[in-house]
C-alpha atoms as a PDB file:
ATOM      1  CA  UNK A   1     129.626 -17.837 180.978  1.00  0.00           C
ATOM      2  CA  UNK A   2     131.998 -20.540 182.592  1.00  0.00           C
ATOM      3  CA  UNK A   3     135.147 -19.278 181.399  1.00  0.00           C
ATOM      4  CA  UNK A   4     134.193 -15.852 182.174  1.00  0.00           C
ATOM      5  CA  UNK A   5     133.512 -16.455 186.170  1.00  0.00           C
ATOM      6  CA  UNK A   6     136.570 -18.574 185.945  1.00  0.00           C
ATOM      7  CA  UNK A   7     138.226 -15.849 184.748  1.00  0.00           C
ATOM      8  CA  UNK A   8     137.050 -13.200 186.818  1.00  0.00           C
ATOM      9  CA  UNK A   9     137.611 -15.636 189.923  1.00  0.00           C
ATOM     10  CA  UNK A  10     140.512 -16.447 189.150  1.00  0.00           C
ATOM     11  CA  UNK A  11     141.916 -12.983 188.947  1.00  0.00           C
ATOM     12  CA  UNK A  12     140.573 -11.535 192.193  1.00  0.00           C
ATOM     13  CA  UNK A  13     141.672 -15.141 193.828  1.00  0.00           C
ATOM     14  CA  UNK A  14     145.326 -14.163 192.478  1.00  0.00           C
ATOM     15  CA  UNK A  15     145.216 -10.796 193.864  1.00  0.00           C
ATOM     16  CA  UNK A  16     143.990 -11.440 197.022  1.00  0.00           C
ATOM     17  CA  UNK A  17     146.283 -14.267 197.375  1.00  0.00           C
ATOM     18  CA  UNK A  18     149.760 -13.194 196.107  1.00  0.00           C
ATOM     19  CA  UNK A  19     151.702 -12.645 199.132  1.00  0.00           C
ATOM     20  CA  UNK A  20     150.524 -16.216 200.915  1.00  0.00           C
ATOM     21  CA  UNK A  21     151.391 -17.628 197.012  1.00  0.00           C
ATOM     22  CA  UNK A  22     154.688 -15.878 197.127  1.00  0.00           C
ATOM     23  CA  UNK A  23     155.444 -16.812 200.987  1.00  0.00           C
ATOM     24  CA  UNK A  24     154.565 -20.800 200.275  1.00  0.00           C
ATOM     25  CA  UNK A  25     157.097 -20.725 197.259  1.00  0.00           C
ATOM     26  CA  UNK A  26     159.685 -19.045 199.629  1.00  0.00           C
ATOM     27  CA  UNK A  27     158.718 -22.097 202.196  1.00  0.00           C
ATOM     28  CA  UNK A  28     159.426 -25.028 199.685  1.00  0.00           C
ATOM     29  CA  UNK A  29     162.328 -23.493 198.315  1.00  0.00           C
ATOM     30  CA  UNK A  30     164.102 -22.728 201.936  1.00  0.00           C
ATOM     31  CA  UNK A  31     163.205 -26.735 202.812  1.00  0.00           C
ATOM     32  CA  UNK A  32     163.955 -28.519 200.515  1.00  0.00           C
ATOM     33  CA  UNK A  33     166.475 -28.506 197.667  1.00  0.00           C
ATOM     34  CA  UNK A  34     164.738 -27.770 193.969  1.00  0.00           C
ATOM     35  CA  UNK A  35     162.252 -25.601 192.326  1.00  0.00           C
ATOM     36  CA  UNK A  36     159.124 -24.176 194.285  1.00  0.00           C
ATOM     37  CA  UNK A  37     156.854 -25.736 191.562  1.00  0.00           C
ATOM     38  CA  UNK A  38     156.144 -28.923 190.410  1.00  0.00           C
ATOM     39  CA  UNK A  39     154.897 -29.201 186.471  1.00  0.00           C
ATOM     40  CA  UNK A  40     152.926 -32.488 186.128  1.00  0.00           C
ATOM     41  CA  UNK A  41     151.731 -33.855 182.703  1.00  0.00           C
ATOM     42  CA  UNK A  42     148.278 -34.137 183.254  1.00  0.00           C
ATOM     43  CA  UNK A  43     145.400 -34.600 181.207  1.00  0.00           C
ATOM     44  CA  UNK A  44     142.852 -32.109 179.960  1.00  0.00           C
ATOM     45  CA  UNK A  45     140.065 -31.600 178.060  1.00  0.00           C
ATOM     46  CA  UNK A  46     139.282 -34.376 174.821  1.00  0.00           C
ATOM     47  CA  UNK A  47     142.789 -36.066 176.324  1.00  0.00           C
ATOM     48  CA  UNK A  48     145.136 -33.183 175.563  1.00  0.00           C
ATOM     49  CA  UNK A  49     148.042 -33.193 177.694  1.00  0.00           C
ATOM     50  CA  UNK A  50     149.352 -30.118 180.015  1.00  0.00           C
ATOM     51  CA  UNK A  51     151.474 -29.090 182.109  1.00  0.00           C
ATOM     52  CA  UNK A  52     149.757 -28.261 185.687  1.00  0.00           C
ATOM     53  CA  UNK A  53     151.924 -26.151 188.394  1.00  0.00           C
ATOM     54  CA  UNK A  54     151.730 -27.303 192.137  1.00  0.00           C
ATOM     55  CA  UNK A  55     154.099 -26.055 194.999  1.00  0.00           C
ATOM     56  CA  UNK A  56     155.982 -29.153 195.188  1.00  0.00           C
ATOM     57  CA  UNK A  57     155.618 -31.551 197.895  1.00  0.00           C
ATOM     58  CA  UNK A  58     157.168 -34.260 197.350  1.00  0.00           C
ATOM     59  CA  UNK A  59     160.988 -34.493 196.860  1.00  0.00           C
ATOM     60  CA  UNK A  60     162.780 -33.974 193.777  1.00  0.00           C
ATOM     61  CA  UNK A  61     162.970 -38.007 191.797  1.00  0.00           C
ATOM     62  CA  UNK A  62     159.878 -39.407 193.222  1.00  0.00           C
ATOM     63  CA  UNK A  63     158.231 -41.545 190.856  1.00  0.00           C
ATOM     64  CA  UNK A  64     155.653 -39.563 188.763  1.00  0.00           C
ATOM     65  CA  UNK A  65     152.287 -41.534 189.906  1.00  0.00           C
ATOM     66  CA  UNK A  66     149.247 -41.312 191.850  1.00  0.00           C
ATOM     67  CA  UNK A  67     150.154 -40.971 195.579  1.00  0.00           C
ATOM     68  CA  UNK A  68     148.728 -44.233 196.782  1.00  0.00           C
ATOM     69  CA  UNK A  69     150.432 -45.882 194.614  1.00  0.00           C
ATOM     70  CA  UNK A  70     153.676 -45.126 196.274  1.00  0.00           C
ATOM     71  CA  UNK A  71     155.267 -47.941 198.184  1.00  0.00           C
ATOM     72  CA  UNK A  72     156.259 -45.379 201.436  1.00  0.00           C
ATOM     73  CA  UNK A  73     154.078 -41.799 200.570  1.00  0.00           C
ATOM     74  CA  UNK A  74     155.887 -40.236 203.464  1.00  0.00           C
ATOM     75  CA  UNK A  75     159.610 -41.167 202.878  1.00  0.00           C
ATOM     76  CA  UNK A  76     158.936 -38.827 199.790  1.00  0.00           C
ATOM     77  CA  UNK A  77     157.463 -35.836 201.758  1.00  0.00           C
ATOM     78  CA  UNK A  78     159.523 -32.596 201.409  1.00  0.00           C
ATOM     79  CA  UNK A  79     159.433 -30.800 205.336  1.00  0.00           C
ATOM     80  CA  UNK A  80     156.493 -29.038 204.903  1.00  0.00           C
ATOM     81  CA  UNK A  81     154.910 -31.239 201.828  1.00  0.00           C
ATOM     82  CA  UNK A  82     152.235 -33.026 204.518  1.00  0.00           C
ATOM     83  CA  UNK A  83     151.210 -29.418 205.799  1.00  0.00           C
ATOM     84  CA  UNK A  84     150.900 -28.322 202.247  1.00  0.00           C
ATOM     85  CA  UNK A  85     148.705 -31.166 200.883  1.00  0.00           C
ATOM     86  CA  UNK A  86     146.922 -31.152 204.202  1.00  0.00           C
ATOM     87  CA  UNK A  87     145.897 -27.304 204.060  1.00  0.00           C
ATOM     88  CA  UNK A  88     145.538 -27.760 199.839  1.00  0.00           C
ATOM     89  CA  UNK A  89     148.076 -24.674 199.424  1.00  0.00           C
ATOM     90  CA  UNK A  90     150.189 -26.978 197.119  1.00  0.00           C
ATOM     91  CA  UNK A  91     147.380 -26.334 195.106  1.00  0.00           C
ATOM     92  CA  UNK A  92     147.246 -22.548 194.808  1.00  0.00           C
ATOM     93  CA  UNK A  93     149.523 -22.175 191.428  1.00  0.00           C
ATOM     94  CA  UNK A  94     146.656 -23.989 189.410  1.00  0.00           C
ATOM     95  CA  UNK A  95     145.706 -20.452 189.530  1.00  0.00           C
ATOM     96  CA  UNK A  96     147.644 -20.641 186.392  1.00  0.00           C
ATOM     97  CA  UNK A  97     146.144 -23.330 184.578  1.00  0.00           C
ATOM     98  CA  UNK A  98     142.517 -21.632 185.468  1.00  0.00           C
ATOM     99  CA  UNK A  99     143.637 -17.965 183.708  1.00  0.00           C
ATOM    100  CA  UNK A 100     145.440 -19.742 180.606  1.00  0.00           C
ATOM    101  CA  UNK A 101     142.457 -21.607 180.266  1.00  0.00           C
ATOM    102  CA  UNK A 102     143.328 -25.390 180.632  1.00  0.00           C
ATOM    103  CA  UNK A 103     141.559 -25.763 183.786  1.00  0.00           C
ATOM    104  CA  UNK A 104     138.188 -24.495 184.917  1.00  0.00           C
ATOM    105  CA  UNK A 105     137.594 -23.981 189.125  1.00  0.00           C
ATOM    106  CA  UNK A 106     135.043 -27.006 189.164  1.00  0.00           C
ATOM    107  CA  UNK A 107     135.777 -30.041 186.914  1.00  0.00           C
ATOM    108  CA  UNK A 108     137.010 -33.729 187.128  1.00  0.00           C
ATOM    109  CA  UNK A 109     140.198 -33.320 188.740  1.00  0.00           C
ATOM    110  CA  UNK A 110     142.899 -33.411 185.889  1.00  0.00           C
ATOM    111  CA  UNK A 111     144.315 -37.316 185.908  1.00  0.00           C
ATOM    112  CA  UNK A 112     147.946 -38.033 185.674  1.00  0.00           C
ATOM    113  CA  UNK A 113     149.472 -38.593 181.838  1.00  0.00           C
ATOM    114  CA  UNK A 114     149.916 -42.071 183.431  1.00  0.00           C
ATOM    115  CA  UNK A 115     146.288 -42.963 185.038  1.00  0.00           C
ATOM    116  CA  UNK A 116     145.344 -45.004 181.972  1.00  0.00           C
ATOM    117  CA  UNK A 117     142.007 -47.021 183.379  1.00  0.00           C
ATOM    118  CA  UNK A 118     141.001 -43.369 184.642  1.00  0.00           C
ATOM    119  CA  UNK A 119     141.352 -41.584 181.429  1.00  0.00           C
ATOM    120  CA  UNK A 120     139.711 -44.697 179.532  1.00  0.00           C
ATOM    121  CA  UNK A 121     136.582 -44.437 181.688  1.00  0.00           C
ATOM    122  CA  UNK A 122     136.582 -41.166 181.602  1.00  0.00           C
ATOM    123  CA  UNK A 123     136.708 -41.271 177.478  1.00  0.00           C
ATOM    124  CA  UNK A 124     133.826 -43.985 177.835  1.00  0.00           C
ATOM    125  CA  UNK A 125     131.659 -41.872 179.456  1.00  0.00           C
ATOM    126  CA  UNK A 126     132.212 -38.309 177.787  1.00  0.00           C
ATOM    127  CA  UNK A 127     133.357 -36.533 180.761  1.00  0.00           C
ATOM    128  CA  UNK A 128     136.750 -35.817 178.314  1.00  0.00           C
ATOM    129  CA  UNK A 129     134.676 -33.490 176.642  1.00  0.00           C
ATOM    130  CA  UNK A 130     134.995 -31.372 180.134  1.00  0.00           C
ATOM    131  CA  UNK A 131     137.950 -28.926 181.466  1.00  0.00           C
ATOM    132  CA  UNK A 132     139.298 -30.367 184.084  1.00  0.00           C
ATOM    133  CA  UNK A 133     138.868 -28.593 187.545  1.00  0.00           C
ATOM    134  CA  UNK A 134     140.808 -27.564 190.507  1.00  0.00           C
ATOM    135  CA  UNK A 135     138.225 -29.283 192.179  1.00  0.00           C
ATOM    136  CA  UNK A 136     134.751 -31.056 191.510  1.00  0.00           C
ATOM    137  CA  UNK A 137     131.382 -32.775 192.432  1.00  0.00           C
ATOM    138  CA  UNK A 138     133.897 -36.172 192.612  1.00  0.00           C
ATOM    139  CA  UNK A 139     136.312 -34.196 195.459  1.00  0.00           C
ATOM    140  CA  UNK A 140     133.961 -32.931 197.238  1.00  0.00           C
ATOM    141  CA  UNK A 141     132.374 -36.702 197.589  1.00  0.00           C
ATOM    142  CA  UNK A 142     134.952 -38.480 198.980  1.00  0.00           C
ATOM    143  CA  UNK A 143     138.393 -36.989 197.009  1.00  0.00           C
ATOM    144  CA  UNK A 144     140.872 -39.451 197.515  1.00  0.00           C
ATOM    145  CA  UNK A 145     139.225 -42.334 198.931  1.00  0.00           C
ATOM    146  CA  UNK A 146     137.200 -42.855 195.880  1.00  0.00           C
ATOM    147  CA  UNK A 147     137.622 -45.466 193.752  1.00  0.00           C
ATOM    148  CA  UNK A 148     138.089 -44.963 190.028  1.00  0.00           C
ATOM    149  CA  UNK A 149     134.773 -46.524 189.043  1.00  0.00           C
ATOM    150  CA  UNK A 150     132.357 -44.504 191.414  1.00  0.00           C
ATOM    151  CA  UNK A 151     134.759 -41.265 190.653  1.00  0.00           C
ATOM    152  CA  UNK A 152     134.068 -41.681 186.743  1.00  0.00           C
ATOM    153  CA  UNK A 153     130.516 -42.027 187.950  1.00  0.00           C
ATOM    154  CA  UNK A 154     130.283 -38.435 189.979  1.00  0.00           C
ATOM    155  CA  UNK A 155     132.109 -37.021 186.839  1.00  0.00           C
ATOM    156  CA  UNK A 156     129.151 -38.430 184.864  1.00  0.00           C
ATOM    157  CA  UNK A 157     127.063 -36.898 186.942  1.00  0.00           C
ATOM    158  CA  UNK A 158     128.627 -33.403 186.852  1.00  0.00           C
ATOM    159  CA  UNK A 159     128.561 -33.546 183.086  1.00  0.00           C
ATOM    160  CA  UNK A 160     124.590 -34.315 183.175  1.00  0.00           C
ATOM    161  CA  UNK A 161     124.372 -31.328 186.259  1.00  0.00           C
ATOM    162  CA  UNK A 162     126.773 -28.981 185.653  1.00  0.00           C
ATOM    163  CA  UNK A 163     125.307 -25.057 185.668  1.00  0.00           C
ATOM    164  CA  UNK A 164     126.810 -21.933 187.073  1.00  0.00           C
ATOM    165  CA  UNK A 165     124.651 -22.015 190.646  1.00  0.00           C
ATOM    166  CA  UNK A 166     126.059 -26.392 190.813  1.00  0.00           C
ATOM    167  CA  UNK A 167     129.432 -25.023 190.297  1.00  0.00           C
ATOM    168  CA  UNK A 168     129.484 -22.216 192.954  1.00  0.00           C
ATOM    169  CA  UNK A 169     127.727 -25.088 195.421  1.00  0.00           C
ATOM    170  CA  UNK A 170     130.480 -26.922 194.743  1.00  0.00           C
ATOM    171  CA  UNK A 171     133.414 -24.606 195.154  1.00  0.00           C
ATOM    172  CA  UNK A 172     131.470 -23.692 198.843  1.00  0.00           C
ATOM    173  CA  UNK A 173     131.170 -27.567 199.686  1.00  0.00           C
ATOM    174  CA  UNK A 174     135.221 -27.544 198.896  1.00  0.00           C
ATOM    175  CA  UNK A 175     136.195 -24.750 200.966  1.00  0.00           C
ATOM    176  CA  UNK A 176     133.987 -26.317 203.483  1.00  0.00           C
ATOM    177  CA  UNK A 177     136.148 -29.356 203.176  1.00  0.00           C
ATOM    178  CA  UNK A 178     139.676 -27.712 203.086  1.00  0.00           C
ATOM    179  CA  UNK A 179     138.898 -26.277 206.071  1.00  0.00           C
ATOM    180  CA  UNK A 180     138.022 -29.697 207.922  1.00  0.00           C
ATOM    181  CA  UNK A 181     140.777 -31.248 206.024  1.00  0.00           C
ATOM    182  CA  UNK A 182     138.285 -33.906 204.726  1.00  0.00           C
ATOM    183  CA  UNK A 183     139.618 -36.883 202.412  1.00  0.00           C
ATOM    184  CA  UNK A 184     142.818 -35.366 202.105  1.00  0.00           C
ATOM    185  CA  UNK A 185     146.051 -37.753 201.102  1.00  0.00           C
ATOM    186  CA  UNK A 186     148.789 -37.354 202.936  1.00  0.00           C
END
């Protein structure tokens, strides 16, 4: 039933949404020298690794880790890469990742090929047995101000939760949030 609603969401999402997708890739590429998207190694369900699309942000040779971790996040900014995290359209190509079937709308947020004490909590506690999501109960309660530990622990508690009616309170509590720009990285 999940991957069917995905599905079905996902493809009305796309359609509704292909001109402001196409105009965003026009945006980055007119900015900022390189390619529109950004293909991340990230990992998925029991540890698999993919390759996740977002309108890049950042410019091209930035270091390949979690933004906080980045000595000066802003020196790496493209133009418009702070209005694009800040209004979550860098986020619009997971589209993607949702029809081909290595992401799911809500999830654990997909952790970078490199976020080792993530993924080893995550393994821990079985939440690798889940797709990851373009967003989830963990994003919606707190995003990136969360550390790892109490993260893991909303993931836990989406695995123990998770139903079709949780999932479509989630995805309303996210739009909610994109539109206050809650918890959102710069």
């Amino acid at each position: 039933m999940k991957r069917i609603f995905d599905l079905f969401l996902a493809l009305c999402a796309t359609l509704v949404l292909v001109w402001p997708i196409a105009l965003v890739a026009l945006a980055v590429r007119l900015t900022s020298p390189g390619p529109a998207l950004y293909w991340s190694d990230r990992v998925g369900r029991r540890n698999q690794i993919f390759k996740m699309p977002k309108f890049r942000s950042m410019r091209i040779g930035t270091p390949a880790v979690a933004t906080h971790l980045l000595a000066d996040p802003q020196s790496h900014l493209t133009p418009i890469g702070s209005f694009l995290r800040k209004s979550s359209l860098d986020e619009l190509p997971q589209l993607w990742s949702i029809l081909v079937g290595d992401m799911s709308f809500v999830g654990p947020r997909p952790a970078l090929f490199n976020q080792d004490d993530l993924i080893a909590l995550r393994t821990a506690q079985g939440v690798d047995k889940l797709v990851p999501g373009l967003t989830g109960w963990a994003q919606v309660n707190g995003r990136d101000e969360l550390p790892i530990p109490q993260k893991v622990a909303l993931d836990v508690e989406y695995l123990q939760k998770q139903n079709l009616w949780f999932d479509i309170r989630i995805l309303w509590l996210t739009f909610v949030k994109v539109v206050r720009r809650d918890g959102v990285s710069h």
